[in-house]
Protein backbone atom coordinates (compact mmCIF):
# COMPACT_ATOMS: atom_id res chain seq x y z
CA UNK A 1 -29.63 -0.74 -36.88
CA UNK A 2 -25.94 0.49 -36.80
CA UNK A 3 -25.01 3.44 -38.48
CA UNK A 4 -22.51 6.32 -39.26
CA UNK A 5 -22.91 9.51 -40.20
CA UNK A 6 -20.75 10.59 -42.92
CA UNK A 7 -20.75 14.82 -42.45
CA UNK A 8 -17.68 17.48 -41.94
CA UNK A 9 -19.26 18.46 -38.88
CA UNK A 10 -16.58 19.00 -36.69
CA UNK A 11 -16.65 16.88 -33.18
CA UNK A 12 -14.34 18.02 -31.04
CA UNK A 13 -6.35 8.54 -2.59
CA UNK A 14 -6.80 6.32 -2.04
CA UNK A 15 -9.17 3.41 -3.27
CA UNK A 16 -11.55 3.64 -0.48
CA UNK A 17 -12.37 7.19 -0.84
CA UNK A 18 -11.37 8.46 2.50
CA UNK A 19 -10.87 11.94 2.14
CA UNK A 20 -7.31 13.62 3.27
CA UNK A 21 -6.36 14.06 6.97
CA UNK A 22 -5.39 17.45 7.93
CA UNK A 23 -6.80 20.55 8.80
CA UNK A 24 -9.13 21.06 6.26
CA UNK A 25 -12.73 20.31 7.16
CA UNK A 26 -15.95 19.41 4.93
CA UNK A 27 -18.73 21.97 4.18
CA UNK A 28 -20.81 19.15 2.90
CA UNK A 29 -21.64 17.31 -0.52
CA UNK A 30 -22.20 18.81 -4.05
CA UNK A 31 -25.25 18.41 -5.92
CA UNK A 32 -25.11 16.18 -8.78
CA UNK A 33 -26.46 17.46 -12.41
CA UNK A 34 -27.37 15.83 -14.99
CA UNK A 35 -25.37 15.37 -18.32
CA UNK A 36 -26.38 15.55 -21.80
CA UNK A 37 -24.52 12.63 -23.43
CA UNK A 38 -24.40 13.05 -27.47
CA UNK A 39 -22.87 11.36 -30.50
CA UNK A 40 -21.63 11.89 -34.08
CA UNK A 41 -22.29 8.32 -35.85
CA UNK A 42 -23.91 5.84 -33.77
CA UNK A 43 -23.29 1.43 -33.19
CA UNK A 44 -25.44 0.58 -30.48
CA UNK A 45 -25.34 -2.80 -28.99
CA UNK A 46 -29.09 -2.82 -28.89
CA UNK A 47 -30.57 -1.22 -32.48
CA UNK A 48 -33.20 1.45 -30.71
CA UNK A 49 -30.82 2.68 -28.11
CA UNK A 50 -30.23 6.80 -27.67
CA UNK A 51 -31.92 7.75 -31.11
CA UNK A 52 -33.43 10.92 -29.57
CA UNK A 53 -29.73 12.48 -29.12
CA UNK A 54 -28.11 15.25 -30.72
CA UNK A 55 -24.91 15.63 -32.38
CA UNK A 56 -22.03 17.03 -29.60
CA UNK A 57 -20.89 20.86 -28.66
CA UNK A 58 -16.68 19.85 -29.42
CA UNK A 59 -16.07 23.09 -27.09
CA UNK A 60 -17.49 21.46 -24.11
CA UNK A 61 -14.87 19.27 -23.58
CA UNK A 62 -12.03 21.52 -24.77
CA UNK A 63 -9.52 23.68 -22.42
CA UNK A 64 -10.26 27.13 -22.72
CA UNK A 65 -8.26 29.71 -24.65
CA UNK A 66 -6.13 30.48 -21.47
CA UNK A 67 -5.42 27.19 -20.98
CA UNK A 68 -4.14 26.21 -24.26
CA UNK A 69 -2.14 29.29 -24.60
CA UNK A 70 -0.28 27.69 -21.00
CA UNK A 71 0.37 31.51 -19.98
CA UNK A 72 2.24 32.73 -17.53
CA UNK A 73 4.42 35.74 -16.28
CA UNK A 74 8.08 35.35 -15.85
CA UNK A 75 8.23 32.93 -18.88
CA UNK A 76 8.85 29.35 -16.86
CA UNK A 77 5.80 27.88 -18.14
CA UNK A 78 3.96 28.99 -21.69
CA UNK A 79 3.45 25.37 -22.83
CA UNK A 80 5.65 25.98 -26.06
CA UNK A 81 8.37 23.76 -26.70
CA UNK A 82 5.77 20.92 -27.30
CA UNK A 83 7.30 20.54 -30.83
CA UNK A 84 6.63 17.18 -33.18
CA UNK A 85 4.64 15.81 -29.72
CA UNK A 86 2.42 18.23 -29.57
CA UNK A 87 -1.37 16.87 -30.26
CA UNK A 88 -1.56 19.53 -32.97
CA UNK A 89 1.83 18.40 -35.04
CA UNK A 90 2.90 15.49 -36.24
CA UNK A 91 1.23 12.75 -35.79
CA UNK A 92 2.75 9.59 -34.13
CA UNK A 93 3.36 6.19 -35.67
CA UNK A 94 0.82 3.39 -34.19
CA UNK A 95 0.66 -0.19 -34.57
CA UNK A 96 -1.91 -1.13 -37.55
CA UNK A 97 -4.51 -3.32 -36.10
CA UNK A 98 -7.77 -5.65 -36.69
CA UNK A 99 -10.49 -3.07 -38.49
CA UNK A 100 -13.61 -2.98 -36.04
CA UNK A 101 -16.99 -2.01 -37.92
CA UNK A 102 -18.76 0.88 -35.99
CA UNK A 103 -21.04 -1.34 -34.50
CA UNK A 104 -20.68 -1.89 -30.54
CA UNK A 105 -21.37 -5.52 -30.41
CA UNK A 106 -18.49 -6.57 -32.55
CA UNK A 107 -16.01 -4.31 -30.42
CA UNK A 108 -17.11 -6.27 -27.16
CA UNK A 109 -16.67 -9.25 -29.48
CA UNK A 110 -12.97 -8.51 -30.30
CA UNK A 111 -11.91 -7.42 -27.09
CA UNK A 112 -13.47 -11.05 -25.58
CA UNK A 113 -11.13 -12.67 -28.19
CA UNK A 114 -8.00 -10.37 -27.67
CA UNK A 115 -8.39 -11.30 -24.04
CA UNK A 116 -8.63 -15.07 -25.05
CA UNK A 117 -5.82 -14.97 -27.57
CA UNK A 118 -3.31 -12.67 -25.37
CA UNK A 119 -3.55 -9.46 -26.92
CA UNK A 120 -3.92 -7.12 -30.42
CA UNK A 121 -4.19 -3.77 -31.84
CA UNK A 122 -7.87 -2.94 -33.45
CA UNK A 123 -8.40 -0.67 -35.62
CA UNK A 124 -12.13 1.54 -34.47
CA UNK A 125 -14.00 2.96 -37.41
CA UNK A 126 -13.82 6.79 -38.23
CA UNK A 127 -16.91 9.21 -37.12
CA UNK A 128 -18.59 6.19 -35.15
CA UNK A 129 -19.81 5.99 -31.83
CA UNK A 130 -19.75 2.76 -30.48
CA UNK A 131 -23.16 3.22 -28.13
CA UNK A 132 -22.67 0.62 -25.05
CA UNK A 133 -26.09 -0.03 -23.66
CA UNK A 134 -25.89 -2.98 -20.60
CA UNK A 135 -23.28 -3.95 -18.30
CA UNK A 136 -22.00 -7.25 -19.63
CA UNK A 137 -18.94 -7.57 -17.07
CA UNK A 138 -19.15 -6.85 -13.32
CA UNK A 139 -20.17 -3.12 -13.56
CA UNK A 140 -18.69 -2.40 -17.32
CA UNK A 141 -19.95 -1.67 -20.69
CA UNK A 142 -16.85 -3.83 -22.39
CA UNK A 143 -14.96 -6.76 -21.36
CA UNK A 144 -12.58 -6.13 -18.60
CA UNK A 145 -8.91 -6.37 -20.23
CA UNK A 146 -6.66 -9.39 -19.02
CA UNK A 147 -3.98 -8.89 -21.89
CA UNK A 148 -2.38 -6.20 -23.96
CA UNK A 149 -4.60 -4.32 -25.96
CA UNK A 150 -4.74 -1.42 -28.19
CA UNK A 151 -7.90 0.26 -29.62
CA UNK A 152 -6.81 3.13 -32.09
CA UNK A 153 -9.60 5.57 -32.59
CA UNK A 154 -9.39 8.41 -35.45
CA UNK A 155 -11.54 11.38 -36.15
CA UNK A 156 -14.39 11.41 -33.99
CA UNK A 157 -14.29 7.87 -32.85
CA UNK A 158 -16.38 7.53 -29.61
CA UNK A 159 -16.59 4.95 -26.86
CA UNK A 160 -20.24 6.09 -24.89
CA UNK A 161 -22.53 4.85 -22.29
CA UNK A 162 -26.09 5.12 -23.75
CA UNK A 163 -28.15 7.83 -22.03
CA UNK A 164 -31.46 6.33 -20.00
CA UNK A 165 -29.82 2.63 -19.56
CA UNK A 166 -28.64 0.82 -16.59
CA UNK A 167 -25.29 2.12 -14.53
CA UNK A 168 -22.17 0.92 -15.68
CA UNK A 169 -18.18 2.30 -16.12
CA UNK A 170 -17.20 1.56 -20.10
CA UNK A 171 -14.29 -0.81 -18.88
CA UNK A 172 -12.27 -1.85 -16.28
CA UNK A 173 -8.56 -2.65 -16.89
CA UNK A 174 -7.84 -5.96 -14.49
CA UNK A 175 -4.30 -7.60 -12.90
CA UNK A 176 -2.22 -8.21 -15.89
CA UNK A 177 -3.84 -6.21 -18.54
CA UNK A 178 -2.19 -3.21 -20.70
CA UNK A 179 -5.01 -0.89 -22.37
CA UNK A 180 -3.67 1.85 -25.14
CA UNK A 181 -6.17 4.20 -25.56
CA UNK A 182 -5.13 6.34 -28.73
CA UNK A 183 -7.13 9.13 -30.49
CA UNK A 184 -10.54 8.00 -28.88
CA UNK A 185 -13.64 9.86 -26.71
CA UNK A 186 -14.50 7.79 -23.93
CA UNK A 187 -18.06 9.48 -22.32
CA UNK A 188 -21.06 8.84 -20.42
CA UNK A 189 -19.87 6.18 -17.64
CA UNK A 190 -21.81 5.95 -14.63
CA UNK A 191 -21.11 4.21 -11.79
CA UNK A 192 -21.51 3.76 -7.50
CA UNK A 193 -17.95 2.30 -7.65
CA UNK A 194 -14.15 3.96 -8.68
CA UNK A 195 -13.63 5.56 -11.72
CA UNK A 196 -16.51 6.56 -13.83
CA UNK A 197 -15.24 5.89 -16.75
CA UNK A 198 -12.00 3.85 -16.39
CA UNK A 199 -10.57 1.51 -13.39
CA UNK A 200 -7.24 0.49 -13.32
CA UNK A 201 -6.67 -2.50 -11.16
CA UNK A 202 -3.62 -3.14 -8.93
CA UNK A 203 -1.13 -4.56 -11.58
CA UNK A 204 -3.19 -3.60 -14.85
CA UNK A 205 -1.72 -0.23 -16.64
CA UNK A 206 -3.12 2.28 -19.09
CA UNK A 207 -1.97 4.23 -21.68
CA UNK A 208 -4.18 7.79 -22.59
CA UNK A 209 -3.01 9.04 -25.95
CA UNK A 210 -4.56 12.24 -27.76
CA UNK A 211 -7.74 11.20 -26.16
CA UNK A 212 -10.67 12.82 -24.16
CA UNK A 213 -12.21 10.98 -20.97
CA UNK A 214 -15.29 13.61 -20.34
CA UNK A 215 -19.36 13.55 -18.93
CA UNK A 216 -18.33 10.83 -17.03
CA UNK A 217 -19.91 10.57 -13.21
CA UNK A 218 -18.94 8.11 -9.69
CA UNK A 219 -20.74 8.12 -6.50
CA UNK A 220 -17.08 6.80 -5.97
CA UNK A 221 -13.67 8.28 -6.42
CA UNK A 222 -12.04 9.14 -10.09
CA UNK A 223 -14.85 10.81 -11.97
CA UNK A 224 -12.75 9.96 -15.24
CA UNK A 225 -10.41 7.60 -14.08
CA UNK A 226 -9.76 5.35 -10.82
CA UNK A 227 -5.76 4.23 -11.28
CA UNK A 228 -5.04 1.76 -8.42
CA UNK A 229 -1.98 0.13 -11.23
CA UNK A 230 -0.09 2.84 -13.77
CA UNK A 231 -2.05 5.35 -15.84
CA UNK A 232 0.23 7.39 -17.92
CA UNK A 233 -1.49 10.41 -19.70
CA UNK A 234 -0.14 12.05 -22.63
CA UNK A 235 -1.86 14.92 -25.12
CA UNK A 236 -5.41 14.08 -23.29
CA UNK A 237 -7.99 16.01 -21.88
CA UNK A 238 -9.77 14.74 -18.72
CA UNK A 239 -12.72 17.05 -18.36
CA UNK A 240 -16.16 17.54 -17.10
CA UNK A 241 -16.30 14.81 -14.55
CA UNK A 242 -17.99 14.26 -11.54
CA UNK A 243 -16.87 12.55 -8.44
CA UNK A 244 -18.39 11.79 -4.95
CA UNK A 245 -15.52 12.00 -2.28
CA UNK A 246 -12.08 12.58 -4.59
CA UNK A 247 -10.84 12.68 -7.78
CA UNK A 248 -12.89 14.60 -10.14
CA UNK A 249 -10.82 14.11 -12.55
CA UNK A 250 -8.44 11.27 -11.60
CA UNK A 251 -7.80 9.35 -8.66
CA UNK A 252 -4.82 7.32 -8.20
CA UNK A 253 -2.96 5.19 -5.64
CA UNK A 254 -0.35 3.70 -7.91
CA UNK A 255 1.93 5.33 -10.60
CA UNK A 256 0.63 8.58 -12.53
CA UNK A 257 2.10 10.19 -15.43
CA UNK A 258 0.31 13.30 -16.76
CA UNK A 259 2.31 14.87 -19.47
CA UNK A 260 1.07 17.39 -21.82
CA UNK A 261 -2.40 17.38 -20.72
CA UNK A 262 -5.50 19.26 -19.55
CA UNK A 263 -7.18 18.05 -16.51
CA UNK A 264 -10.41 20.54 -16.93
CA UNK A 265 -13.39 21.76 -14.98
CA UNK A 266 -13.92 18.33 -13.15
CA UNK A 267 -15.99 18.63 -9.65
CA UNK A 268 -16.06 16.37 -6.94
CA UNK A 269 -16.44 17.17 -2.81
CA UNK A 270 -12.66 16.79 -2.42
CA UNK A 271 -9.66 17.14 -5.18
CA UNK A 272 -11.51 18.04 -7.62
CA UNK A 273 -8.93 18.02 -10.35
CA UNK A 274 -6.34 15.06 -9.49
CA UNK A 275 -5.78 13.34 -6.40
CA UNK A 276 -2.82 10.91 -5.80
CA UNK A 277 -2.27 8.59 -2.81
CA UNK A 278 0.89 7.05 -4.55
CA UNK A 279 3.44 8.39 -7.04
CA UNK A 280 3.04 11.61 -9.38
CA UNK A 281 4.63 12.74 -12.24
CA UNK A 282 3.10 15.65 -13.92
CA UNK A 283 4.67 17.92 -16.74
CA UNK A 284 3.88 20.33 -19.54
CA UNK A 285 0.13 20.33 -18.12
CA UNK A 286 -2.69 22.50 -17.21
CA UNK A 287 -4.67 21.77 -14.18
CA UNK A 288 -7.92 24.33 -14.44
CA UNK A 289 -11.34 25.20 -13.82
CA UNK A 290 -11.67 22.49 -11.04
CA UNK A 291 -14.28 22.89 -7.99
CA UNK A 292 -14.36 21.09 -4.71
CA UNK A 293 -17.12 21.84 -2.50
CA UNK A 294 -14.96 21.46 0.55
CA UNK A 295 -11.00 21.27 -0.37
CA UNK A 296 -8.20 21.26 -2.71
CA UNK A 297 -9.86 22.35 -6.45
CA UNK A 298 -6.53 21.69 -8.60
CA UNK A 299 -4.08 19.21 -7.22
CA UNK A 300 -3.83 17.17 -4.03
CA UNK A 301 -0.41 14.47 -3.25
CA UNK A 302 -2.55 12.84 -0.50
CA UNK A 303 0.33 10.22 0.58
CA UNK A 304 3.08 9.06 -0.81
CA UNK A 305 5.20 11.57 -3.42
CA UNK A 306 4.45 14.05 -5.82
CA UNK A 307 6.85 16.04 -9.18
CA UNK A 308 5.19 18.68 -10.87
CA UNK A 309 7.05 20.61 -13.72
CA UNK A 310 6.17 23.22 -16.44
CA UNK A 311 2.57 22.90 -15.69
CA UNK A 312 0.10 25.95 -14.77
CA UNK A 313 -2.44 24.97 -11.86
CA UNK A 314 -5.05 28.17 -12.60
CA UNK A 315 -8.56 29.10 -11.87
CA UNK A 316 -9.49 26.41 -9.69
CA UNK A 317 -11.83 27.18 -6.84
CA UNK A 318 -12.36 25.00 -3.31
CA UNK A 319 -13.87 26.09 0.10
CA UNK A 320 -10.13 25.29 1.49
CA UNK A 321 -7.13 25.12 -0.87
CA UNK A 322 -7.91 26.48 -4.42
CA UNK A 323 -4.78 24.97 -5.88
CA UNK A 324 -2.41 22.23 -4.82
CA UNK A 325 -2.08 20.67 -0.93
CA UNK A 326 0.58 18.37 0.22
CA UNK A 327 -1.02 16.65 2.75
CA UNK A 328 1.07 15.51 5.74
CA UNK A 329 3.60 12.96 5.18
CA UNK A 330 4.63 13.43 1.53
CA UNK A 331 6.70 15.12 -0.76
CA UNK A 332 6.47 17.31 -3.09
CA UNK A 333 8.19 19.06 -5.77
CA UNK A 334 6.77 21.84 -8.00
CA UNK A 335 9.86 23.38 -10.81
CA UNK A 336 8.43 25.77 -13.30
CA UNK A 337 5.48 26.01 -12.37
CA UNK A 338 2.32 28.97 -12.13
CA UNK A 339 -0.12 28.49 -9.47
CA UNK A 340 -2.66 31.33 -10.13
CA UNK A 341 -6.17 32.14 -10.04
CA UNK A 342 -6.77 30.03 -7.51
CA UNK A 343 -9.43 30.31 -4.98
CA UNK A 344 -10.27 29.24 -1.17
CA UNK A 345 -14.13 30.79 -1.05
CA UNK A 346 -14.65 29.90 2.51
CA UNK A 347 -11.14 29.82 4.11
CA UNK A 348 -7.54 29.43 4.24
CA UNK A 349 -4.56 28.90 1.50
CA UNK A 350 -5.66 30.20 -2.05
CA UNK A 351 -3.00 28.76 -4.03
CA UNK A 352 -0.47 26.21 -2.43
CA UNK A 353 -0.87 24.72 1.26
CA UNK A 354 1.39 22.80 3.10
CA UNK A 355 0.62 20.14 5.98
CA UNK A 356 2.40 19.37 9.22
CA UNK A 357 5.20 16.90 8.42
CA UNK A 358 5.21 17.67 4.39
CA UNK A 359 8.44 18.39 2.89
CA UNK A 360 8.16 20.72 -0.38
CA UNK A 361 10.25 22.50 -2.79
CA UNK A 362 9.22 25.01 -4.97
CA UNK A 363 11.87 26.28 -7.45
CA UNK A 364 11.76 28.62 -10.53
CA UNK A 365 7.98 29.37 -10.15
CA UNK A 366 5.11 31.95 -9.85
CA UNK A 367 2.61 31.90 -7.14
CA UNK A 368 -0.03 34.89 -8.22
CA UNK A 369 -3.34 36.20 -8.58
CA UNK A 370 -4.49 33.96 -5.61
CA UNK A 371 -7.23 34.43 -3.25
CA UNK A 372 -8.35 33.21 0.60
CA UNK A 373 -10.99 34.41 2.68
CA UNK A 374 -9.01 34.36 5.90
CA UNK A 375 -5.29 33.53 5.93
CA UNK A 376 -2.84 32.43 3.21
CA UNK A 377 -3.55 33.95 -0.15
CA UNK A 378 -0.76 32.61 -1.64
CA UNK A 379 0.62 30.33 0.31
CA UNK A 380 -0.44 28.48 3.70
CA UNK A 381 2.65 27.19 5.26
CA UNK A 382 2.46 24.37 8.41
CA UNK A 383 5.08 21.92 7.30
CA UNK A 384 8.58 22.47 5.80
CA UNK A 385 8.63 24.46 2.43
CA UNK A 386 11.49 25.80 0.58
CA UNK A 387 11.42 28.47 -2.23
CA UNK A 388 13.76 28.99 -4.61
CA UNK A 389 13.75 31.39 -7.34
CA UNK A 390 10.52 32.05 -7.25
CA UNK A 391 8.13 34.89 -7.31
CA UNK A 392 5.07 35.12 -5.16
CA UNK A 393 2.67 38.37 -6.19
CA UNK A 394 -0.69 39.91 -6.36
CA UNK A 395 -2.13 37.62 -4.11
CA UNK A 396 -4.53 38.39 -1.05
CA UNK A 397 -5.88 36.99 1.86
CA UNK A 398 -7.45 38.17 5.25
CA UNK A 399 -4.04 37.76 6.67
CA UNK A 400 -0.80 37.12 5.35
CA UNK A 401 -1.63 37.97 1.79
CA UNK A 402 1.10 36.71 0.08
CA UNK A 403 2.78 33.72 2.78
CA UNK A 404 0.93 32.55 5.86
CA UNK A 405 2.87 30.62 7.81
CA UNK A 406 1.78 28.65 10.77
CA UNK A 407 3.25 27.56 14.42
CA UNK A 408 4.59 24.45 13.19
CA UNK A 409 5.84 25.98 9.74
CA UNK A 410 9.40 26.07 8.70
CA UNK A 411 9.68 28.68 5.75
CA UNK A 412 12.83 29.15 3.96
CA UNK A 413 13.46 31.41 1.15
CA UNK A 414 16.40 31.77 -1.35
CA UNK A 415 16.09 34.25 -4.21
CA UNK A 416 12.39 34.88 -3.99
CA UNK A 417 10.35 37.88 -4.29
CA UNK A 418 7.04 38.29 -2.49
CA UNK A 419 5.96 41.69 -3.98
CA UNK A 420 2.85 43.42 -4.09
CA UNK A 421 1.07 41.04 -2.10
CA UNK A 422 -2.19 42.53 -0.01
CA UNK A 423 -3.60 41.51 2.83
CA UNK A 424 -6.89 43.06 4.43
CA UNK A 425 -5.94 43.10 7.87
CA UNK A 426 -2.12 41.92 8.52
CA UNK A 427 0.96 40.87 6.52
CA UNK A 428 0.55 41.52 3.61
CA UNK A 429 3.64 40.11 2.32
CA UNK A 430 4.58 37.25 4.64
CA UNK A 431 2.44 36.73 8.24
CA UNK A 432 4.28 34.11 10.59
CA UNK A 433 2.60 32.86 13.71
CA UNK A 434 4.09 32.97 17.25
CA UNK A 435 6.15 29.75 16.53
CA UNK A 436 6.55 29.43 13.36
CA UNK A 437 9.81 29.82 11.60
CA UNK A 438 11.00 32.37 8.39
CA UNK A 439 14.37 32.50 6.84
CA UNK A 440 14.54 35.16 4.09
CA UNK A 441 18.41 34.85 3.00
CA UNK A 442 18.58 38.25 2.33
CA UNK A 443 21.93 37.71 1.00
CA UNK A 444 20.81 35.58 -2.08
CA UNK A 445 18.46 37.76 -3.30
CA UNK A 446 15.18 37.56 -1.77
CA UNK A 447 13.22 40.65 -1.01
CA UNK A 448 9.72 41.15 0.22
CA UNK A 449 8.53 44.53 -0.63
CA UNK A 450 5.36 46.47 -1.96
CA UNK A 451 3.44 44.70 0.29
CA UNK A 452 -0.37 46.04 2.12
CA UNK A 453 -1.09 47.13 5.02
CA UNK A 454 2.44 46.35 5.67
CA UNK A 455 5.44 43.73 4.44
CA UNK A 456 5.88 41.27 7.30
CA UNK A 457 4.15 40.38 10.53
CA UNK A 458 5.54 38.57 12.99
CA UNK A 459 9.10 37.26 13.55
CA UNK A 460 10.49 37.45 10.28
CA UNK A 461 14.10 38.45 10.69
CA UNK A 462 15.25 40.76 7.53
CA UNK A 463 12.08 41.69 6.84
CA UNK A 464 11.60 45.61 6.35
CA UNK A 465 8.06 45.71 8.14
């Protein structure tokens, strides 16, 4: 029997999975937990399906207070000039659509004839769950989408896998087909293959609008979502997923847009927080609370190019790279941005690391608060990595506790601060290998001081010691 409950309860890269080549090595696979799944209203597709769960925990699967507050010192990034966009203000115009009853057989039924008929907007009921209980399409709980489509959720509208029922992603979006997610809770996928809850095809293309993709789990890559097409993100959460290789959160080898978003407390062996083997655009975001068990917990531009701006990358934890690594070969681009928090439990680079034969900028930022066993707390440097205007403080590492850069690194610094850095045994401020290269630019502006034991080690002309 379908039903809804009418209460006020409130409810709240690459395609193969290869990991990244470089110099960060595995320390072996996490163990997978189990998830409790749980609904407001319930439409199952089968009438006796999931009636043992309970109604949802809406703080689960929301940022936490630091995170919505987008902190940060130095005032480049506190997440407030959001204005009418913002998730919490005005609401934006959508297309009116077909109504859909809260019962999961007639969504799969109107998605089958939007495919068939090229495209349309439905309309999903309030406070329902539409409960998906068998794959009916390749590995999917709903029809994969072939055409333009737009299902427009409202208050506690949910899209679920049933708990105890047969593996399956809730949909796949294929070559040709354009899938606008707005206002909805998509939970509970499960699958071997990419993207536990949502696969993008080459050529298909998704649209994430004041949504929540969370509790989703792949023995794949993409915990939440697999984007091999164009995902664009805006005034989502992706939280809580689990991934096998890469991608906790999202893994993508096309084009991906996150704009004011939270990608949140995702896990997976690798990238635990977003992983892109293609093109990245990121903005007014937070990426936080991630865990790999062996490297990069926030953000990692695998191939290909990456632009993050006003976006905080905090209190993400990894055996290797806590917070963001540009892997060799790409390109990357972080403006107003706060990497802190972060954490490398076993090893090198706490917050940012740079490979051999990466290019990347980093320009009106704060690098702080970061933490590596051995060298790099704030930043490991072996490729080419300019800073500009940016402050790099309170971080600490083994050696080089605010900048460690490598034989092969070429460090460049104009109007930059590395200040009160610590490191236990060497450099404090900046440590640069026999080979490496450091250009402070005195002359603009930069100054490394307040450093422990002691400023600079190495060759690092213009440093005061």
């Amino acid at each position: 029997m379908n039903y809804q409950h009418h209460t006020h309860k409130l409810d709240p890269d690459r395609p193969d999975g290869r990991r990244a080549r470089s110099r960060w090595w595995a320390v072996g696979l996490a163990a997978m937990t189990g998830l409790a799944l749980t609904t407001v209203g319930v439409a199952t597709a089968t009438p006796a399906a999931d009636a043992a769960e309970h109604p949802p925990n809406a703080t689960d699967d929301r940022p936490s207070a630091d995170d919505q507050r987008g902190k940060r010192d130095g005032g480049t990034h506190d997440n407030r000039g959001r204005g009418k966009d913002d998730v919490r203000g005005k609401k934006e115009a959508r297309p009116k659509g077909v109504p859909v009853p809260c019962d999961a057989d007639k969504l799969i039924a109107a998605i089958t004839l939007a495919n068939a008929r090229g495209g349309t907007v439905l309309d999903l009921a309030k406070k329902c769950t539409y409960l998906l209980t068998a794959d009916i399409d390749d590995g999917n709980g709903l029809p994969t989408i072939t055409a333009p489509i737009t299902l427009n959720g409202s208050k506690h509208t949910t899209i679920k896998r049933a708990a105890g029922v047969e593996q399956f992603r809730i949909v796949t979006v294929g070559t040709g087909g354009d899938l606008t997610l707005n206002r909805l809770k998509i939970t509970g996928g499960q699958t071997d293959g990419d993207g536990g809850a949502i696969l993008v095809n080459p050529g298909g293309t998704l649209h994430l609008n004041h949504s929540t993709v969370t509790r989703n789990i792949t023995g794949g890559s993409g915990g939440g979502i697999a984007n091999n097409g164009t995902t664009r993100i805006k005034d989502s959460t992706v939280s809580r997923n689990i991934a096998g290789p890469t991608g906790g959160g999202v893994m993508s080898s096309g084009l991906l847009e996150i704009s004011k978003s939270h990608v949140h407390a995702n896990t997976a062996v690798v990238a635990a927080g977003v992983t892109s083997s293609g093109t990245a655009r990121i903005s007014h975001s937070t990426i936080s609370a991630n865990q790999a068990q062996d490297s990069v917990g926030g953000l990692l531009i695998n191939t290909g190019t990456g632009t993050v701006t006003k976006t905080r990358i905090t209190n993400n934890t990894a055996g290797e790279v806590g917070g963001v690594l540009a892997n060799s070969g790409t390109q990357l681009t972080l403006s107003s941005v706060t990497i802190d928090k972060n954490t490398a439990s076993t090893a090198r680079a706490g917050g940012l690391a740079v490979n051999p034969d990466a290019a990347v900028v980093v320009e009106h930022s704060v690098i702080e608060k970061n933490y590596a066993t051995t060298e790099g707390g704030g930043i490991y440097n072996d490729g080419e990595l300019v800073l500009r205007k940016t402050k790099v403080t309170g971080n600490q590492a083994n050696l080089g506790g605010g900048i460690y850069n490598a034989d092969g690194g070429i460090l460049t610094l104009f109007t930059t601060k590395v200040i009160k850095n610590i490191a236990v045994t060497d450099g404090g401020g900046i440590f640069n290998e026999i080979g490496g290269t450091v250009e402070l630019n005195t002359a603009t502006g930069t100054v490394v001081i307040k450093n422990r034991p002691n400023n600079c080690s190495g060759d690092v002309p213009g440093c005061p010691g």
